[in-house]
N, C-alpha and C. Protein backbone atom coordinates (compact mmCIF):
# COMPACT_ATOMS: atom_id res chain seq x y z
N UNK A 1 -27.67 -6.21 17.10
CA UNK A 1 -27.45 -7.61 17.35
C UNK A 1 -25.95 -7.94 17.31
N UNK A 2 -25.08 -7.20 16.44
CA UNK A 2 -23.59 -7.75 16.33
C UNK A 2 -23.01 -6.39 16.95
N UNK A 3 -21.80 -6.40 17.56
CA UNK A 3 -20.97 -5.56 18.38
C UNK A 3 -20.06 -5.18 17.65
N UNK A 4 -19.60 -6.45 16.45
CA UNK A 4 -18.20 -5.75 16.04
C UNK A 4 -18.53 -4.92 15.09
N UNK A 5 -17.40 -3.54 15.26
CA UNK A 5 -17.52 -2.77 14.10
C UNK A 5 -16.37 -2.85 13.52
N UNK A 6 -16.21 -2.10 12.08
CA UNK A 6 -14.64 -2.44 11.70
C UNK A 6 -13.99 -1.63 11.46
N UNK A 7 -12.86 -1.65 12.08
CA UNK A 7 -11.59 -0.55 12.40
C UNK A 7 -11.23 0.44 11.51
N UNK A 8 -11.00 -0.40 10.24
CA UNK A 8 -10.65 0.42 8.82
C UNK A 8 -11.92 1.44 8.39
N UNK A 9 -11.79 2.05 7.66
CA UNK A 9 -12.87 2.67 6.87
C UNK A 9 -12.00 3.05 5.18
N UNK A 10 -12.70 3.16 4.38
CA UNK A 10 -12.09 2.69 2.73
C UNK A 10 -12.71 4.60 2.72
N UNK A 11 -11.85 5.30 2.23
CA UNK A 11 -11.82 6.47 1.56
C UNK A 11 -11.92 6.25 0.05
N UNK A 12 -12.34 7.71 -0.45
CA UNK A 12 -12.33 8.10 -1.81
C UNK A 12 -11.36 7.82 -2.41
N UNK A 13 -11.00 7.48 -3.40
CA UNK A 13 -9.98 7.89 -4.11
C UNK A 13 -9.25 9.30 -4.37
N UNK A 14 -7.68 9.50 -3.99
CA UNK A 14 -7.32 10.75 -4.24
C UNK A 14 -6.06 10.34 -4.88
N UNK A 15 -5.93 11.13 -5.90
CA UNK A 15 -4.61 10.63 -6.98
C UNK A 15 -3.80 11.28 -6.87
N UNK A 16 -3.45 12.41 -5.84
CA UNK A 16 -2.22 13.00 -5.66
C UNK A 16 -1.79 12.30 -4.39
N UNK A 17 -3.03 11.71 -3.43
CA UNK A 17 -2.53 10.88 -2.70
C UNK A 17 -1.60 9.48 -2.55
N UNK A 18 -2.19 9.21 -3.98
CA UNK A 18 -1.50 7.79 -4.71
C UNK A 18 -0.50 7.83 -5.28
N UNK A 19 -0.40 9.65 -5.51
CA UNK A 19 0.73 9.38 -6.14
C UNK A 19 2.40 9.27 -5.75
N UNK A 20 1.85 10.40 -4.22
CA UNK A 20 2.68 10.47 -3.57
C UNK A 20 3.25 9.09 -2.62
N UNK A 21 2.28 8.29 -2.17
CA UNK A 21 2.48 6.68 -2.20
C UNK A 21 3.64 5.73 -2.60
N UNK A 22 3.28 6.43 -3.88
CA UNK A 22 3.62 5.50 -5.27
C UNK A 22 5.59 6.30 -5.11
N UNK A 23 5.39 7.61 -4.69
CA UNK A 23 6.62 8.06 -4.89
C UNK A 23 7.64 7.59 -3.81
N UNK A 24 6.46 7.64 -2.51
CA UNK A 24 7.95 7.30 -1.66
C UNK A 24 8.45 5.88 -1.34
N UNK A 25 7.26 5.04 -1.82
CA UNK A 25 7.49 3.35 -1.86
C UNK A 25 8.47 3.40 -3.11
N UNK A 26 8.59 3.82 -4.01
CA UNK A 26 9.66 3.77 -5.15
C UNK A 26 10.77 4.17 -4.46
N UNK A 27 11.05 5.64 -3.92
CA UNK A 27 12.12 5.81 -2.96
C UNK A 27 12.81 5.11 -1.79
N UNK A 28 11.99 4.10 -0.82
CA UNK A 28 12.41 3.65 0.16
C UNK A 28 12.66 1.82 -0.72
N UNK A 29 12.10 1.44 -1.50
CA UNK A 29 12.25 0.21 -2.15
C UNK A 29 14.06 0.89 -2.51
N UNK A 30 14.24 1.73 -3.71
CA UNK A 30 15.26 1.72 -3.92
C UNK A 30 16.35 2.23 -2.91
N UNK A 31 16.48 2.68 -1.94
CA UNK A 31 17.46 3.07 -1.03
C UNK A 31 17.75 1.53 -0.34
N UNK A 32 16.48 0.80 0.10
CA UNK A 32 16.62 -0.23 0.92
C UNK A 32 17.68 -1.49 -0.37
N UNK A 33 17.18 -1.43 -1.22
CA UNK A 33 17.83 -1.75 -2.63
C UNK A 33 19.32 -2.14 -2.75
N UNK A 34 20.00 -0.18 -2.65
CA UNK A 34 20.64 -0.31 -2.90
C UNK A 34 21.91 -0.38 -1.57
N UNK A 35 21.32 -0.31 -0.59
CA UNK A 35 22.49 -0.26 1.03
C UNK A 35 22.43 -1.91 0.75
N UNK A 36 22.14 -3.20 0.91
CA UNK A 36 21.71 -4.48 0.33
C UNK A 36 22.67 -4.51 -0.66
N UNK A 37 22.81 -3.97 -1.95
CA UNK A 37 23.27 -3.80 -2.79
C UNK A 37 24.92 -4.01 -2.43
N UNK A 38 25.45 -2.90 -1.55
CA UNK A 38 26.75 -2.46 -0.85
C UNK A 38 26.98 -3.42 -0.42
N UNK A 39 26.11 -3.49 0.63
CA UNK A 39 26.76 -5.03 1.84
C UNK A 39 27.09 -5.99 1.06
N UNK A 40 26.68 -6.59 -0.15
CA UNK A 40 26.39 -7.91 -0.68
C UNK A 40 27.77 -7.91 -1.33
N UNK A 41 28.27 -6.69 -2.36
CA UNK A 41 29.66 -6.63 -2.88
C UNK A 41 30.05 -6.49 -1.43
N UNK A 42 30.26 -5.82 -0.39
CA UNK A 42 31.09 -5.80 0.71
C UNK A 42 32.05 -7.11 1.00
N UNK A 43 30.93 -8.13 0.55
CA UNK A 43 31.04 -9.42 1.63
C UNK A 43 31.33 -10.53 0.62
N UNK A 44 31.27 -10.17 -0.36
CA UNK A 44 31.60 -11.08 -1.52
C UNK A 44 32.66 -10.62 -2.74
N UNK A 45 33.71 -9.70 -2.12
CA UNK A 45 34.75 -9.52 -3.08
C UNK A 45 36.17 -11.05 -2.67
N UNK A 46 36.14 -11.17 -4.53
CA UNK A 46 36.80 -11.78 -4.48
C UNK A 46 38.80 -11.56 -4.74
């Protein structure tokens, strides 16, 4: 009767998967961080 199906599908849990996740969102948060970081003293020395 209904057509739509849904795109996603929800997996198991895997904790080396999460963890690795967890590692490179910590890595790209802090790089993006700290170039932000640079520019901001760049542009605001007094």
């Amino acid at each position: 009767m209904h057509f739509i199906q849904p795109i996603y599908v929800v997996r198991p849990f895997n904790l080396s998967l999460a963890a690795v996740l967890v590692v490179i969102t910590s890595i790209v948060g802090f790089v993006v961080a700290f170039v932000f970081s640079r520019i901001w003293n760049k542009l605001h020395l007094c």
